[in-house]
C-alpha atoms as a PDB file:
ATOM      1  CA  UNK A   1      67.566  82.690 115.957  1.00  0.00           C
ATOM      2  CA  UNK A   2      67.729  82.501 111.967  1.00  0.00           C
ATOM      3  CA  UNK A   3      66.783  86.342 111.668  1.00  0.00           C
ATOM      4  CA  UNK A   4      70.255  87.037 114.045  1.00  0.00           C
ATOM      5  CA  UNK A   5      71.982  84.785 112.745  1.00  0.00           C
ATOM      6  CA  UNK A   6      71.444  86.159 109.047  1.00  0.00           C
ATOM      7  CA  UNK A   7      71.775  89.904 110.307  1.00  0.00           C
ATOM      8  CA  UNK A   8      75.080  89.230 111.893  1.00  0.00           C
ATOM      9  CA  UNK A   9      76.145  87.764 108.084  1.00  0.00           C
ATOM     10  CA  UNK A  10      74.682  91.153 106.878  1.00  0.00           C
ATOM     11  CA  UNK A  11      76.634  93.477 109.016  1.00  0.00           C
ATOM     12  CA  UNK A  12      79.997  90.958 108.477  1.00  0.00           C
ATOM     13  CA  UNK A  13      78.924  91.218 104.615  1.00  0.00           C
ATOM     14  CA  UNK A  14      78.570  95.120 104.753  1.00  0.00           C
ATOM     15  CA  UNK A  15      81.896  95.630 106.564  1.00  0.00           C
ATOM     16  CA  UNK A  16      83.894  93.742 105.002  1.00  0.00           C
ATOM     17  CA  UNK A  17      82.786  95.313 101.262  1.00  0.00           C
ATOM     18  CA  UNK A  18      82.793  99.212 102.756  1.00  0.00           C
ATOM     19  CA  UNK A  19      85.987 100.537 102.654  1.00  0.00           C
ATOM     20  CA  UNK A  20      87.322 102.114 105.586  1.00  0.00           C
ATOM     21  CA  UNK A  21      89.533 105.392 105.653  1.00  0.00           C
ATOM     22  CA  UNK A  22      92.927 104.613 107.058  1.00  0.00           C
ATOM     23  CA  UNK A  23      94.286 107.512 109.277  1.00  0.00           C
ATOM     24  CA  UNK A  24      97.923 107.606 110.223  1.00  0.00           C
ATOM     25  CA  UNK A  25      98.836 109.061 113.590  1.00  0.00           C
ATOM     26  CA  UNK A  26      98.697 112.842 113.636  1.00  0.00           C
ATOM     27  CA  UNK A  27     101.853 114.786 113.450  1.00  0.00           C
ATOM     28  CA  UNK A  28     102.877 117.710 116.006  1.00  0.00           C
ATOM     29  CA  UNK A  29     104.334 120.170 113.788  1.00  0.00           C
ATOM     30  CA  UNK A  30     106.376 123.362 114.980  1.00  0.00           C
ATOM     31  CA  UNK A  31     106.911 126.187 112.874  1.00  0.00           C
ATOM     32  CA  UNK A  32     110.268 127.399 112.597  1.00  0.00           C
ATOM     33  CA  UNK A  33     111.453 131.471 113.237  1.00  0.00           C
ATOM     34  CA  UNK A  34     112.144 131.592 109.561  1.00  0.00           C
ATOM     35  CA  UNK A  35     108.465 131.697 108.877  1.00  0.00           C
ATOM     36  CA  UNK A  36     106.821 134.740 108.334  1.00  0.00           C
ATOM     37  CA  UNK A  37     104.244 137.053 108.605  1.00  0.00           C
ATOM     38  CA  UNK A  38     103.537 139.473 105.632  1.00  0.00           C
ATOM     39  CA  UNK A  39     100.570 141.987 105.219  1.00  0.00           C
ATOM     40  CA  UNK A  40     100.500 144.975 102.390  1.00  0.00           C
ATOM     41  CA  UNK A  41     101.070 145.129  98.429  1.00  0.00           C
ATOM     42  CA  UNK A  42     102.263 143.002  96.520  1.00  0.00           C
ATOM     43  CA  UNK A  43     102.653 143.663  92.520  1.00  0.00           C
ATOM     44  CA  UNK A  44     101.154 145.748  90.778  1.00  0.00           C
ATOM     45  CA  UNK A  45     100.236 147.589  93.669  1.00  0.00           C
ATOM     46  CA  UNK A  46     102.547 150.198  94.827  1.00  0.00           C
ATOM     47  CA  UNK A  47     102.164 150.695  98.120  1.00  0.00           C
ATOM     48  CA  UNK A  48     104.665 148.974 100.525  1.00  0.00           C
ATOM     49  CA  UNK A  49     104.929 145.696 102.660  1.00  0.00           C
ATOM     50  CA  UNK A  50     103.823 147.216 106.049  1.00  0.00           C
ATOM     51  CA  UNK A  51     104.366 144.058 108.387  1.00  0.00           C
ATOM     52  CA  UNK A  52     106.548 141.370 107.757  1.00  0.00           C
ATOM     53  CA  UNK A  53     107.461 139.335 111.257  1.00  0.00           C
ATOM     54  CA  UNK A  54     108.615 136.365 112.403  1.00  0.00           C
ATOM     55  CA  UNK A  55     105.737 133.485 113.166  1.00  0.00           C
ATOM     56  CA  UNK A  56     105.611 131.107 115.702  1.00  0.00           C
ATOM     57  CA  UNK A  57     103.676 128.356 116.864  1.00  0.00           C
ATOM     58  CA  UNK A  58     102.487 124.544 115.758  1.00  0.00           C
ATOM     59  CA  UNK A  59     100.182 122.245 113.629  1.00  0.00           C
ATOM     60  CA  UNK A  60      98.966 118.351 113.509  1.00  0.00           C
ATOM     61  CA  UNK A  61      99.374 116.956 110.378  1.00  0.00           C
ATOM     62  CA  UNK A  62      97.483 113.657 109.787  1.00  0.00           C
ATOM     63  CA  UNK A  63      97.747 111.442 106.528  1.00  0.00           C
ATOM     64  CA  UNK A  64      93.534 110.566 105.268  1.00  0.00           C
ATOM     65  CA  UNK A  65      94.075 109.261 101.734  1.00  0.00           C
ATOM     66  CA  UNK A  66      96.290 108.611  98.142  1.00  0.00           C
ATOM     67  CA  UNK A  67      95.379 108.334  95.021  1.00  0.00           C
ATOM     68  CA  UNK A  68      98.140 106.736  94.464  1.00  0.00           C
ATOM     69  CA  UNK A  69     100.400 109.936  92.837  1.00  0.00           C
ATOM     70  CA  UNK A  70      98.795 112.659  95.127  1.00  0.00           C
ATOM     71  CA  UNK A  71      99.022 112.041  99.017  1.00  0.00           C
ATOM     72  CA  UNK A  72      95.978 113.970 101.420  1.00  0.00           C
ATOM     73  CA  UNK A  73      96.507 115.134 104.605  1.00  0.00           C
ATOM     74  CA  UNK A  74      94.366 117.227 106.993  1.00  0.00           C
ATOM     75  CA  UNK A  75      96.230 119.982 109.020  1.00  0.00           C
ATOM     76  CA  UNK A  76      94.075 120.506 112.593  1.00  0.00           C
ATOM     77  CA  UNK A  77      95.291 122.647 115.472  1.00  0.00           C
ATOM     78  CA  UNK A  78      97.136 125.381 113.842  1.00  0.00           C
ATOM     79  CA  UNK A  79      97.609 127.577 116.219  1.00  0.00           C
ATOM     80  CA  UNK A  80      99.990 130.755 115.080  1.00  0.00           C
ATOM     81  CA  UNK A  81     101.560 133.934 116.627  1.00  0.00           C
ATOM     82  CA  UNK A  82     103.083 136.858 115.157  1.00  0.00           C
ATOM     83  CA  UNK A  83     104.737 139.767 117.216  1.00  0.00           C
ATOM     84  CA  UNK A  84     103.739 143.406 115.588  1.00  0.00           C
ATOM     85  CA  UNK A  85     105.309 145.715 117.635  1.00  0.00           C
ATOM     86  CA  UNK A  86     103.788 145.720 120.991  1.00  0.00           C
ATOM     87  CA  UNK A  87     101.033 143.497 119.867  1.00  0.00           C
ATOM     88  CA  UNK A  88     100.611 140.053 119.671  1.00  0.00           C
ATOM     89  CA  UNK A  89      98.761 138.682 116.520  1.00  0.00           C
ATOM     90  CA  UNK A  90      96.464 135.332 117.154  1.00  0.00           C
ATOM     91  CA  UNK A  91      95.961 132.863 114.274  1.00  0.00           C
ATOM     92  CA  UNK A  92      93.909 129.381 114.639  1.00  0.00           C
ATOM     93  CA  UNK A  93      92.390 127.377 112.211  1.00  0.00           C
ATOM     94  CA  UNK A  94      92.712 124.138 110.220  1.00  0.00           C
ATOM     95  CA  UNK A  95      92.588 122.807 106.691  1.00  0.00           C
ATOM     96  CA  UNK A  96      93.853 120.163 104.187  1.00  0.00           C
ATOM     97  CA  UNK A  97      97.708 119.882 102.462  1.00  0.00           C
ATOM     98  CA  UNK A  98      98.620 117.564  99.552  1.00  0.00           C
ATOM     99  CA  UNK A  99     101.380 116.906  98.091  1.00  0.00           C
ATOM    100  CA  UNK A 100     102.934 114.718  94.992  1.00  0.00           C
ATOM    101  CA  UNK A 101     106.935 113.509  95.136  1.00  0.00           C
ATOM    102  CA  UNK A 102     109.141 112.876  92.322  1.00  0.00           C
ATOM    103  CA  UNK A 103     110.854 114.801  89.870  1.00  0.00           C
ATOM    104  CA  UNK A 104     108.218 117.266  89.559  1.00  0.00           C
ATOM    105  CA  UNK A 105     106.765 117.372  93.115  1.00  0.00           C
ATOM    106  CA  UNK A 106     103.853 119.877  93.741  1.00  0.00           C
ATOM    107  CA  UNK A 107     101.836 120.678  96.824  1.00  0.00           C
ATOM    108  CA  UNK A 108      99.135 122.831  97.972  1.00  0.00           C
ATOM    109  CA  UNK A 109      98.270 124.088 101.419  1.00  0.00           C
ATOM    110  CA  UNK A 110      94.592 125.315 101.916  1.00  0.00           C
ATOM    111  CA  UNK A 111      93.615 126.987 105.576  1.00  0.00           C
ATOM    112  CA  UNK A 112      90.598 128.218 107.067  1.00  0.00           C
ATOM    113  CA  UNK A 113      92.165 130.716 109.467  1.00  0.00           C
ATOM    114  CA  UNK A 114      90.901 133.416 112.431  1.00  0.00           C
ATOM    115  CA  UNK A 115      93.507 136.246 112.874  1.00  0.00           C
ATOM    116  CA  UNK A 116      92.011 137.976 115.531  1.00  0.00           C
ATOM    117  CA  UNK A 117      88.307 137.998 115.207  1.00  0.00           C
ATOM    118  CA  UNK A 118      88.682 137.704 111.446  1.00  0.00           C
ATOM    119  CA  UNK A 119      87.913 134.586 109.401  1.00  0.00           C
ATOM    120  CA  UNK A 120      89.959 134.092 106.096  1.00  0.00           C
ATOM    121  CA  UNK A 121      90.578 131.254 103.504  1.00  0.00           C
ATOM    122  CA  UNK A 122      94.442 130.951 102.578  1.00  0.00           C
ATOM    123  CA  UNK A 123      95.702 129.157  99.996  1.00  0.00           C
ATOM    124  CA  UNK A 124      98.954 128.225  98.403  1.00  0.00           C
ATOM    125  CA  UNK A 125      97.764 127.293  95.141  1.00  0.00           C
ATOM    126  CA  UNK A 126      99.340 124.525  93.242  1.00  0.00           C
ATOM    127  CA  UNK A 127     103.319 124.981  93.593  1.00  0.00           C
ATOM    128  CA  UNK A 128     106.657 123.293  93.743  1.00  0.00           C
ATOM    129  CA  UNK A 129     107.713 121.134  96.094  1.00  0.00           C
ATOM    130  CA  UNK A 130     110.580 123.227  98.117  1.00  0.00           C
ATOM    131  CA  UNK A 131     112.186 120.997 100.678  1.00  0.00           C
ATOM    132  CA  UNK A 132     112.081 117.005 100.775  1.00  0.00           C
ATOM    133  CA  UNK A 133     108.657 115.688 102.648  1.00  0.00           C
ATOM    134  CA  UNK A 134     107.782 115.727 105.901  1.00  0.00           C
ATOM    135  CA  UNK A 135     109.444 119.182 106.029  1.00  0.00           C
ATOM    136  CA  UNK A 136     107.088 122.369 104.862  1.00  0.00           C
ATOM    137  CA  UNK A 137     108.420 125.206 102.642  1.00  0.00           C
ATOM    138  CA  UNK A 138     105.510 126.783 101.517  1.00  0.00           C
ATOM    139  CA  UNK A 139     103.654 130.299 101.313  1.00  0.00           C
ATOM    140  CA  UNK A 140      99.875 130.687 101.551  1.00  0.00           C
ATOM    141  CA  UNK A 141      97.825 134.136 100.582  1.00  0.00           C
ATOM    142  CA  UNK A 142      94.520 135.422 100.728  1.00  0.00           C
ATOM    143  CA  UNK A 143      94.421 137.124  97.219  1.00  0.00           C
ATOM    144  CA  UNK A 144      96.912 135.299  95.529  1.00  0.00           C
ATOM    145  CA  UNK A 145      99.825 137.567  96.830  1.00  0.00           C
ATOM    146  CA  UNK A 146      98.524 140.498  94.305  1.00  0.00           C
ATOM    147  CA  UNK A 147      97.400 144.230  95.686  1.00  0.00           C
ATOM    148  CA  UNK A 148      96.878 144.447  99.203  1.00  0.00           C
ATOM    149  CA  UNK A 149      97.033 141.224 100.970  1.00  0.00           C
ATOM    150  CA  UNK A 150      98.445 138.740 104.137  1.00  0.00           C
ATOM    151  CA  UNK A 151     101.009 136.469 103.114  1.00  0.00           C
ATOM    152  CA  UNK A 152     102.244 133.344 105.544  1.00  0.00           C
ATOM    153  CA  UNK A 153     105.492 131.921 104.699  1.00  0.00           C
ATOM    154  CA  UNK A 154     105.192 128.609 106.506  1.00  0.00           C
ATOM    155  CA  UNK A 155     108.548 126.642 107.199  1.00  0.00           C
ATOM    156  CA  UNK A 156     107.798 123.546 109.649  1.00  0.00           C
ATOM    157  CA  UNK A 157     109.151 120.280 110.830  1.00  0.00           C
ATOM    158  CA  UNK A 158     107.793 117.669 112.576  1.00  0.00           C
ATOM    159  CA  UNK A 159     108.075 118.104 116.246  1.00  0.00           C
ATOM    160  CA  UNK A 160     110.120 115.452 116.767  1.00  0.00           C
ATOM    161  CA  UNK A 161     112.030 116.057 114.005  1.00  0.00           C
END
């Protein structure tokens, strides 16, 4: 009886001294017609822009932790669609986004997307905050938007927004 009794105080003692992670609801996202779709050069190369369409489709955005000046989010279920002509160009994937208000906002978006069959990391980098949170105004690259490369210009809202 003793030995349960003083495990049961051990598991009590370990939870209540182990933080756990709070996770706010995840967020349906929709990404607006103004986002888009960009694949070519970008400076200093000199060839041209060869695609640059209109994306559709959604996200979940789901708060996992703050520092306290910096808030983290993951972003699950993105699940994109660009129109090239007659063909229709399928993006999935997820990643993290986090972002810092104030006077000098900044945010960075980081996805692990498929287009197509192809696996690529994006990234925003560290930029300016565009548009006042939980709206998204932000552009992620492959290369840094320099020579050849696939820009996404992602404007979203929440779903319910």
């Amino acid at each position: 009886m003793q030995r349960t009794l003083c495990w049961s105080c051990f598991i009590l003692w370990a939870t209540a001294i182990t933080p756990s992670p709070v996770y706010a609801q995840q967020t349906a996202y929709t990404v607006s017609l103004e986002s888009t779709f960009m694949r070519g050069c970008f400076p200093p190369a000199l060839c041209p822009v060869f695609w640059r369409d209109a994306v559709e489709g959604t996200f979940t955005l789901g708060f996992t932790w703050s520092d306290g000046s910096i808030d983290y989010y993951d972003v699950d279920d993105v699940l994109l669609s660009v129109a090239v002509g007659d063909r229709v160009i399928r993006i999935w994937g997820s990643g993290t986004y986090q972002i810092s208000e104030g006077d000098a906002g900044q945010q960075e978006l980081q996805l692990d997307l498929m287009i197509d069959d192809e696996e690529h990391q994006f990234d925003s980098g560290l930029v300016p905050v565009q548009t006042p949170f939980p709206l998204l105004d932000i552009e992620i690259s492959i290369h840094g938007k320099t020579g050849f490369d696939t820009v996404i210009a992602i404007r979203a809202a929440p779903s319910d927004f």
